[in-house]
N, C-alpha and C. Protein backbone atom coordinates (compact mmCIF):
# COMPACT_ATOMS: atom_id res chain seq x y z
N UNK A 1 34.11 106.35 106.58
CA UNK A 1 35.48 106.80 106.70
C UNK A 1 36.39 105.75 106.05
N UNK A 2 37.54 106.17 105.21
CA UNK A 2 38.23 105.38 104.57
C UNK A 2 39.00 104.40 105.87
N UNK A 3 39.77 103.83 105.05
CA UNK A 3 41.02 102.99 106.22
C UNK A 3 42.20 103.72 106.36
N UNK A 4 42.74 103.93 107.77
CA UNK A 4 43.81 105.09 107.66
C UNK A 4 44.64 104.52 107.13
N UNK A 5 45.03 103.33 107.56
CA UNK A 5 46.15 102.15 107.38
C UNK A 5 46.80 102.44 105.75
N UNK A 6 45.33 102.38 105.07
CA UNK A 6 45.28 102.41 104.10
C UNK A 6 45.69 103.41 103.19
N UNK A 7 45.37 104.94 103.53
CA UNK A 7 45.99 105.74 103.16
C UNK A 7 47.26 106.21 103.43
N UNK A 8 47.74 105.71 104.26
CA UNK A 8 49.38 105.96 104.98
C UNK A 8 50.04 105.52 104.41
N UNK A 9 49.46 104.22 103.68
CA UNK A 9 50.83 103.05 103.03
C UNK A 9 50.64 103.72 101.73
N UNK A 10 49.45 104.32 101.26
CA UNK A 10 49.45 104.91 100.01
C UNK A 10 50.58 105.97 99.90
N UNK A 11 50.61 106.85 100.65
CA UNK A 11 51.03 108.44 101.08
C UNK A 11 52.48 107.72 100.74
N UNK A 12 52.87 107.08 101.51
CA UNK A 12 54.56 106.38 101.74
C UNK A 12 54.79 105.57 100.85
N UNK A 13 53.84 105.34 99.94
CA UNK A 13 54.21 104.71 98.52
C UNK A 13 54.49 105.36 97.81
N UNK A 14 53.45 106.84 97.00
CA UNK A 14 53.96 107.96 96.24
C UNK A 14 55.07 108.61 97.16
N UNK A 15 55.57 108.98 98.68
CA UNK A 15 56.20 109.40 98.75
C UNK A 15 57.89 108.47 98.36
N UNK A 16 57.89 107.57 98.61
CA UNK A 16 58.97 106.60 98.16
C UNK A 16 58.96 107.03 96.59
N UNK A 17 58.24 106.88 95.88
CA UNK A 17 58.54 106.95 93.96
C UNK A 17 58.74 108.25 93.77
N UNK A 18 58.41 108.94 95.13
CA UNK A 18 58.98 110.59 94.27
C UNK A 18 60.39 110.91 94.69
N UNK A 19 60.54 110.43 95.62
CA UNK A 19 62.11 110.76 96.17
C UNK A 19 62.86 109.98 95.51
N UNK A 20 62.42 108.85 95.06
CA UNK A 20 63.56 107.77 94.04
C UNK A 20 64.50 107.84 93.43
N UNK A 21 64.03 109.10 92.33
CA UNK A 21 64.91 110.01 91.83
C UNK A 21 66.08 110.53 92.29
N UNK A 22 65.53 111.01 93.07
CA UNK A 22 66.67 112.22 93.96
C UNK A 22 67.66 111.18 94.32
N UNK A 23 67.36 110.15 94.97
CA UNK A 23 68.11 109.39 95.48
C UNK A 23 69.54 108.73 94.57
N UNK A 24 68.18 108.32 93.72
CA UNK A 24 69.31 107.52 92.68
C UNK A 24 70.32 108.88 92.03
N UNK A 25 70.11 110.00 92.38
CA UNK A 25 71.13 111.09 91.44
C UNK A 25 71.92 111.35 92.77
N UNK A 26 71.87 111.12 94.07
CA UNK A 26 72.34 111.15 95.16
C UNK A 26 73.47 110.41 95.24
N UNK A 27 73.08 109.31 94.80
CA UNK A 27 73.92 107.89 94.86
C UNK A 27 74.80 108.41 93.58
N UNK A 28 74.49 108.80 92.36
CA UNK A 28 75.49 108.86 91.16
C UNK A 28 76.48 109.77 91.57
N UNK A 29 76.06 111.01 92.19
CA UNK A 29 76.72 112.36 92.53
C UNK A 29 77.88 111.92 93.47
N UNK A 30 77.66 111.08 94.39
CA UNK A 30 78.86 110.57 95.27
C UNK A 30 79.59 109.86 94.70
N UNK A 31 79.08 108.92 94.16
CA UNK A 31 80.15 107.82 93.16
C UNK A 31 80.93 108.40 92.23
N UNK A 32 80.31 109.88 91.96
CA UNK A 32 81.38 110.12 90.94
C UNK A 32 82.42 111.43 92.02
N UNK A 33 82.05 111.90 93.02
CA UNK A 33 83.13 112.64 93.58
C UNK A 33 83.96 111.63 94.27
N UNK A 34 83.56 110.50 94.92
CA UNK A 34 84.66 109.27 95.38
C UNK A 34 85.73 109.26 94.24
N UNK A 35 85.13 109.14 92.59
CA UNK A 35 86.21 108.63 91.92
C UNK A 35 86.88 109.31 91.82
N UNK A 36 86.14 110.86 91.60
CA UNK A 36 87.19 111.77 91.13
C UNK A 36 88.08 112.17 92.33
N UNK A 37 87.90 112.13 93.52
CA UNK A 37 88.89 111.79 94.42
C UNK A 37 89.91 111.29 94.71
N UNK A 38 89.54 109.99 94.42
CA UNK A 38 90.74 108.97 93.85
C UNK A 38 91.64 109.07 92.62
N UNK A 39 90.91 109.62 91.95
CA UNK A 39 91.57 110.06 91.11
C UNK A 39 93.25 111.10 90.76
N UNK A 40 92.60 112.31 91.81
CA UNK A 40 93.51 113.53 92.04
C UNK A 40 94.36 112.71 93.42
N UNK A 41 93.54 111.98 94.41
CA UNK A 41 94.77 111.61 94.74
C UNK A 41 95.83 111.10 94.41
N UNK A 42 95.91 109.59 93.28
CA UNK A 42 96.51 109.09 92.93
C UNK A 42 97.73 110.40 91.76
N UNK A 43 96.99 111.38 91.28
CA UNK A 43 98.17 112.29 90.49
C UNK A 43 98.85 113.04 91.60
N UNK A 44 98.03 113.56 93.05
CA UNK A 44 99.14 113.57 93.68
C UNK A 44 100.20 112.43 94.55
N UNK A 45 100.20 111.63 94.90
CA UNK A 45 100.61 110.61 94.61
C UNK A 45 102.11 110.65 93.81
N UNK A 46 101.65 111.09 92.63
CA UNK A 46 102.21 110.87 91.64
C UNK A 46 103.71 112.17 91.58
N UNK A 47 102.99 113.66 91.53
CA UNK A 47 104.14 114.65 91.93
C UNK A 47 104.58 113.90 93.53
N UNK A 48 103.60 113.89 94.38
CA UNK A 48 104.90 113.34 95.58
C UNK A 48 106.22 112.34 95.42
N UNK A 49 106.01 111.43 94.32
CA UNK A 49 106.89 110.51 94.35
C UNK A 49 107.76 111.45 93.24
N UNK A 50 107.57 111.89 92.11
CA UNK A 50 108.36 112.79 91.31
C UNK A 50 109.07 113.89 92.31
N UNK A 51 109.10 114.41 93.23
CA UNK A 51 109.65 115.29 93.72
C UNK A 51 110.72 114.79 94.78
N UNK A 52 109.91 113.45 95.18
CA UNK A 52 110.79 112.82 95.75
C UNK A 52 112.26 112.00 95.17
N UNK A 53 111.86 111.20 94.20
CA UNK A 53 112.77 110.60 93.37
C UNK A 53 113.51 112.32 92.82
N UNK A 54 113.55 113.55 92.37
CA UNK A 54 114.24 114.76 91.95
C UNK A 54 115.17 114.45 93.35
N UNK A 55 114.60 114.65 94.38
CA UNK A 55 115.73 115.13 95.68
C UNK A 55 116.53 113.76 95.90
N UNK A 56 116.11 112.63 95.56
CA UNK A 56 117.10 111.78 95.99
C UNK A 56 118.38 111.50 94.43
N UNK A 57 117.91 112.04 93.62
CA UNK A 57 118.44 112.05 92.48
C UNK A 57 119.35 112.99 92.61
N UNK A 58 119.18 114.19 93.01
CA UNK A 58 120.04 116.05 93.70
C UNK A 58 121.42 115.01 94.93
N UNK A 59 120.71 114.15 95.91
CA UNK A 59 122.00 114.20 96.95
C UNK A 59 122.66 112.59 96.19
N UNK A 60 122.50 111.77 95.02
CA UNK A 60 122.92 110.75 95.60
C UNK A 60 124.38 111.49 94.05
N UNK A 61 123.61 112.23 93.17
CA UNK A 61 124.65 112.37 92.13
C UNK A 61 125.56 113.09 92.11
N UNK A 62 126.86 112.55 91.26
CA UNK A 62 128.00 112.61 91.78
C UNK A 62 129.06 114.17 90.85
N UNK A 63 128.12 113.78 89.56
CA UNK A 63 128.74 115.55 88.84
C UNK A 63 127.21 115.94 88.29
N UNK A 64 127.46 117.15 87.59
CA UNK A 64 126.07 117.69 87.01
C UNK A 64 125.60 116.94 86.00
N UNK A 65 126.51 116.91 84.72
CA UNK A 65 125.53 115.71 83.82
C UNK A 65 125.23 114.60 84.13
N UNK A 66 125.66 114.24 85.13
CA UNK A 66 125.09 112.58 85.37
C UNK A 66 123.24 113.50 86.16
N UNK A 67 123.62 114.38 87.05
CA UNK A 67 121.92 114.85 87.94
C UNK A 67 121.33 115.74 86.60
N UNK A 68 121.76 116.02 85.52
CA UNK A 68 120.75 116.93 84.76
C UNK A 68 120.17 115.59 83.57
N UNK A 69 120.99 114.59 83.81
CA UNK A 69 120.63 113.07 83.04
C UNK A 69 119.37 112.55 83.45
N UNK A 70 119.73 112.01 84.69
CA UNK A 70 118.95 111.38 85.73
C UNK A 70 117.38 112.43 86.13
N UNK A 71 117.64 113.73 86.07
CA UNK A 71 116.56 114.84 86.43
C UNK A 71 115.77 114.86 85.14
N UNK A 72 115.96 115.11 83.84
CA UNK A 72 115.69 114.61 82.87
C UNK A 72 114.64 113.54 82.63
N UNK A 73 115.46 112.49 82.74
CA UNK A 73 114.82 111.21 82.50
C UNK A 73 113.51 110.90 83.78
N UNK A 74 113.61 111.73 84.70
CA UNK A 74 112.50 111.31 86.08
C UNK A 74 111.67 112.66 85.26
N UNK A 75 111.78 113.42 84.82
CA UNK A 75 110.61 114.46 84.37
C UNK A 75 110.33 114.21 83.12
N UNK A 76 110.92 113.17 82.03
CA UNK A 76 110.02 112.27 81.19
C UNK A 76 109.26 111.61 81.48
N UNK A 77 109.76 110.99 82.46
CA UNK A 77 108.60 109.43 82.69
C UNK A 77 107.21 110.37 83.71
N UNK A 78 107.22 110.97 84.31
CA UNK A 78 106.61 111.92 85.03
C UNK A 78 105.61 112.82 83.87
N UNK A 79 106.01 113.12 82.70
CA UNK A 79 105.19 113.80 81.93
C UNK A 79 104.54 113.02 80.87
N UNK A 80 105.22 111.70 80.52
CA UNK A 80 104.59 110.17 80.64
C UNK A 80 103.32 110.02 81.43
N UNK A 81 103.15 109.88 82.15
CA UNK A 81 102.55 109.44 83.23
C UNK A 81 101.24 110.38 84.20
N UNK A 82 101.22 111.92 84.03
CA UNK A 82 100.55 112.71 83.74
C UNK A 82 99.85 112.46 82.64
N UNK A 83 100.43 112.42 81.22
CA UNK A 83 99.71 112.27 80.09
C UNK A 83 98.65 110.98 79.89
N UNK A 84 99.16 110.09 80.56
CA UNK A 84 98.36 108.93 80.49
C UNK A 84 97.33 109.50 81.60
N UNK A 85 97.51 110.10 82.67
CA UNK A 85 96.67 110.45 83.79
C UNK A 85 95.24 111.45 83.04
N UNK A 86 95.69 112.24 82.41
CA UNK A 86 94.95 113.27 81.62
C UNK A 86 93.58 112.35 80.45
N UNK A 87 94.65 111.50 79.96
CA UNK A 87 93.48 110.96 79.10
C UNK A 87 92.28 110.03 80.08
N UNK A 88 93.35 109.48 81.38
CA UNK A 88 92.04 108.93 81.87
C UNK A 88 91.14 109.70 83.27
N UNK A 89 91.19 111.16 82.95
CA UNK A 89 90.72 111.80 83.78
C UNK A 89 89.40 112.23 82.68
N UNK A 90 90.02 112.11 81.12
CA UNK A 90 88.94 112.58 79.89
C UNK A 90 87.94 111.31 80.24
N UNK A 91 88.66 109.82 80.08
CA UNK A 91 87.64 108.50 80.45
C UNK A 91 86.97 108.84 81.38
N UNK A 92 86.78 109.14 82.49
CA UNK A 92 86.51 109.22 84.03
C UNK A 92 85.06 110.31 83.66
N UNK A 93 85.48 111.71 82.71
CA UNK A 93 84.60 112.44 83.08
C UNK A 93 83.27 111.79 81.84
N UNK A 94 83.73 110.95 80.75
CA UNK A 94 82.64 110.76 79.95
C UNK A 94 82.07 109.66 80.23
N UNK A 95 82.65 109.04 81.39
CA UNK A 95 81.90 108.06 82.16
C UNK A 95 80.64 108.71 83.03
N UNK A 96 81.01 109.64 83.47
CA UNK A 96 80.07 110.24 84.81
C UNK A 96 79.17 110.99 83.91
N UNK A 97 79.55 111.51 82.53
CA UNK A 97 78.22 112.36 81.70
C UNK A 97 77.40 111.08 81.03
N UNK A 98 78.00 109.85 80.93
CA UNK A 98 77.40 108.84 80.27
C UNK A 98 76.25 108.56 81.54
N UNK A 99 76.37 108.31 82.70
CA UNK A 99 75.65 107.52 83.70
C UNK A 99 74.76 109.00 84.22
N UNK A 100 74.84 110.02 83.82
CA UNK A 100 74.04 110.85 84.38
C UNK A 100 73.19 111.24 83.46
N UNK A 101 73.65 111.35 81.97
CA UNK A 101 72.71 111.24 80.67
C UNK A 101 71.46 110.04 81.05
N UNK A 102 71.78 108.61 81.24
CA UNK A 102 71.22 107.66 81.45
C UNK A 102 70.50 107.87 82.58
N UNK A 103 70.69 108.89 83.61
CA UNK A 103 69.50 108.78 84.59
C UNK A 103 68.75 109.87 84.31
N UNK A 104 69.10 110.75 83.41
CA UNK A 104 68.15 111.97 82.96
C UNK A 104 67.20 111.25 81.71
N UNK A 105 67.69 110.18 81.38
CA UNK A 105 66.70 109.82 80.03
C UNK A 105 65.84 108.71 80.86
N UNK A 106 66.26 108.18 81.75
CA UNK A 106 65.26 107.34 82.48
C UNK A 106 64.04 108.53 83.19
N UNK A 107 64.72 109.32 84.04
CA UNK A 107 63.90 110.07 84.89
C UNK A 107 62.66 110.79 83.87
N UNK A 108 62.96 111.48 82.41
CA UNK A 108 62.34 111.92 81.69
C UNK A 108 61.41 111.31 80.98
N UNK A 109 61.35 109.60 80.55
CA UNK A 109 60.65 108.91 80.32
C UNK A 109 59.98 108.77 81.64
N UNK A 110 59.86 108.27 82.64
CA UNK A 110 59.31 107.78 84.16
C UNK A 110 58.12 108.79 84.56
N UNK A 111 58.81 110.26 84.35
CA UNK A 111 58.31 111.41 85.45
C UNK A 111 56.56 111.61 84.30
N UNK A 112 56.66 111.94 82.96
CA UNK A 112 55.40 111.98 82.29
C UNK A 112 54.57 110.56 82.73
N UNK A 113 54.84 109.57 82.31
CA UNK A 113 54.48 108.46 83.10
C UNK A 113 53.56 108.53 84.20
N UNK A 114 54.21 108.71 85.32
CA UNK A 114 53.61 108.67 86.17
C UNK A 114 52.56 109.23 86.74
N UNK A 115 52.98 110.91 85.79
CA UNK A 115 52.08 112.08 86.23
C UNK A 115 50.96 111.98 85.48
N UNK A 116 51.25 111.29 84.07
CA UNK A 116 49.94 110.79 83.73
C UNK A 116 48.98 109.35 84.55
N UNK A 117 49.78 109.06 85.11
CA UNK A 117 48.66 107.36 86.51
C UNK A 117 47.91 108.50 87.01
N UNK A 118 48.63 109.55 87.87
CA UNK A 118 48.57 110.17 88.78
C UNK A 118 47.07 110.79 88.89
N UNK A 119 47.01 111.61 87.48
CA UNK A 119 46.21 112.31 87.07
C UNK A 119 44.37 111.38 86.65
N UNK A 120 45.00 110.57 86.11
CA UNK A 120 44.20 109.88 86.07
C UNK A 120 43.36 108.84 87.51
N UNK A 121 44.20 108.50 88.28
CA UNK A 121 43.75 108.18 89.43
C UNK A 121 43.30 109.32 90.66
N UNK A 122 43.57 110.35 90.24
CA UNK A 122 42.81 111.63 90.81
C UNK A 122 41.22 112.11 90.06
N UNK A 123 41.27 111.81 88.74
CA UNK A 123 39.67 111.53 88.43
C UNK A 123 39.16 111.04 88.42
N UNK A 124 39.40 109.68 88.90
CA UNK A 124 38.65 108.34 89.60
C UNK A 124 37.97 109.05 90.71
């Protein structure tokens, strides 16, 4: 009779290298909804304070062209600032296809790999 010991730590060895994977795409998949989280919060964020600065801009001004001046100039810098948001929401997403490319070209090199040990230590 073999050693059980022995086969258990085996079993929980291939089972550890097969779940690895999963894991590590587990771990990418969250890291990238955290960011993108942070992300949309910070643009809202961003209309909250634009809507806010509009209404305090509405009670503090004193004729219309001075509030269609002032309303103006807060929905430039605001479409400013979106725009910069946009390009780095483009950064953000070719970051997360870059790091998930990189675990599909690891996993695809690894997985033949292994299944070739595998195979081979099954005709032993």
């Amino acid at each position: 009779m073999a050693n059980p010991n022995a086969e258990i730590n085996a079993f929980l060895e291939a089972s550890q290298k097969a779940v690895a994977p999963l894991l590590r795409f587990n771990e990418l998949s969250a890291r990238a909804v955290e960011r993108a989280a942070r992300f949309h919060y910070e643009v809202a964020g961003d209309a909250l304070n634009f809507a806010l600065a509009n209404l305090h801009t509405s009670t503090q001004a004193k004729d219309m062209p001075s509030l269609l001046q002032k309303s103006a100039e807060l929905a430039n810098q605001y479409v400013e600032r979106q725009a910069q948001r946009s390009q780095d929401l483009v950064k953000l997403a070719g970051e997360f296809q870059a790091e998930f490319t990189q675990w599909f070209d690891k996993l695809s090199t690894e997985l033949p790999a292994a299944k070739a040990v595998n195979i081979r230590s099954a005709k032993a």
